[in-house]
C-alpha atoms as a PDB file:
ATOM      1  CA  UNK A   1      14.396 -47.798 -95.078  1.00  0.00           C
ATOM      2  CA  UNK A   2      14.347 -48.552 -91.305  1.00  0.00           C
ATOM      3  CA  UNK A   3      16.718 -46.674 -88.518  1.00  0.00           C
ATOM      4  CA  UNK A   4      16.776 -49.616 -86.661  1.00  0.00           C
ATOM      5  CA  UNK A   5      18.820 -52.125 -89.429  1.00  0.00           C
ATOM      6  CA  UNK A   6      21.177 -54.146 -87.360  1.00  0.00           C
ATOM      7  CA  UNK A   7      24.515 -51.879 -87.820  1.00  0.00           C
ATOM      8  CA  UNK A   8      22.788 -49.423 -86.416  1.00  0.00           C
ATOM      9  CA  UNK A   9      21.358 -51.774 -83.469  1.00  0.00           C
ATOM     10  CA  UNK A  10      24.891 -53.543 -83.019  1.00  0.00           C
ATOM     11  CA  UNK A  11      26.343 -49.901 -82.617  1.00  0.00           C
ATOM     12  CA  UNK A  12      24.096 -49.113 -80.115  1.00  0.00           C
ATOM     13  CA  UNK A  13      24.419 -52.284 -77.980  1.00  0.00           C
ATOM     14  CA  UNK A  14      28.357 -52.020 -78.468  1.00  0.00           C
ATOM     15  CA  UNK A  15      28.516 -48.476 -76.541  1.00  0.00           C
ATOM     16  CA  UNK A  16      26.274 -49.584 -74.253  1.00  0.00           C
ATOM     17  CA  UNK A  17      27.725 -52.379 -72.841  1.00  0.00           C
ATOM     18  CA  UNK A  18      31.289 -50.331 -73.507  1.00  0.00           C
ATOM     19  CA  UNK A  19      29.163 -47.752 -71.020  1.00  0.00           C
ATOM     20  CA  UNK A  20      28.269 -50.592 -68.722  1.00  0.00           C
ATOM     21  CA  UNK A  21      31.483 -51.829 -68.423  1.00  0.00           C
ATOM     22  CA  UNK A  22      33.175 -49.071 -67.576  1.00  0.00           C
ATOM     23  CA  UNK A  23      30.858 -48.375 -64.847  1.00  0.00           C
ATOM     24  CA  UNK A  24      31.399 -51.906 -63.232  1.00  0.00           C
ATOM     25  CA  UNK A  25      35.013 -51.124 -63.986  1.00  0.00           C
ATOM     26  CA  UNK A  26      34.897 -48.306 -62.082  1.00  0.00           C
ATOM     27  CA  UNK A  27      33.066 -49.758 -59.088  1.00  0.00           C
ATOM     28  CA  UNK A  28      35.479 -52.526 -58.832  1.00  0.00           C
ATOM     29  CA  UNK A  29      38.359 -50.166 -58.635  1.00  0.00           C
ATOM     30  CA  UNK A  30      36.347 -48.086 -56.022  1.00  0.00           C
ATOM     31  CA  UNK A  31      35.568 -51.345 -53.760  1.00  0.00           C
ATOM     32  CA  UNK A  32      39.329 -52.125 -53.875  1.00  0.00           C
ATOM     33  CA  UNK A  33      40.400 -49.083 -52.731  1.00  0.00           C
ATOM     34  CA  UNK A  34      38.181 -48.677 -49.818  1.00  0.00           C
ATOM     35  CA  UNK A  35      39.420 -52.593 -48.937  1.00  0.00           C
ATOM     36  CA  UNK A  36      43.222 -50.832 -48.935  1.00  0.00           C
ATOM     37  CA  UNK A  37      41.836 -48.167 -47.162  1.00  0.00           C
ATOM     38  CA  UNK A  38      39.940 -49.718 -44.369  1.00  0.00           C
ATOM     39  CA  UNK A  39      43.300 -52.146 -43.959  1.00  0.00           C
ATOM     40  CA  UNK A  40      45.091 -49.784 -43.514  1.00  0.00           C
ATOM     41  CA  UNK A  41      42.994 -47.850 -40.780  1.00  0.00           C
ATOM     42  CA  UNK A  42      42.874 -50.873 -39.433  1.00  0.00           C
ATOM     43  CA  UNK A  43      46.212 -51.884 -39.253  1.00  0.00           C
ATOM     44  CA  UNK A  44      47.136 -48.238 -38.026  1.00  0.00           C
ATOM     45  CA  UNK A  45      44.160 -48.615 -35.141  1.00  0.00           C
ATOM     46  CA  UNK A  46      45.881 -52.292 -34.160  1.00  0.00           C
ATOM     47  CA  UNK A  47      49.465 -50.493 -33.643  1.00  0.00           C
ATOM     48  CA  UNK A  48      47.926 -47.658 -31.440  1.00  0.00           C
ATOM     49  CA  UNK A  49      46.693 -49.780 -28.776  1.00  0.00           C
END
């Protein structure tokens, strides 16, 4: 019997796209905040001159 029967493959592929999905979640989330951020730096820069 074989440890690599496709239960055991689909498993596998399922937390690792899970895994890689997160992570893209993550960046997304991280790429939207700095967007707020640098708005708002640059919103608070346009009212100090």
């Amino acid at each position: 019997m074989s440890r690599n029967n496709e239960r055991n493959i689909k498993k596998h592929n399922d937390k690792l796209h899970k895994a890689q999905d997160k992570a893209k979640q993550a960046e997304r989330v991280r790429k939207e905040k700095l967007k707020e951020i640098v708005k708002k730096f640059n919103e608070t820069k346009s009212s100090d001159q």
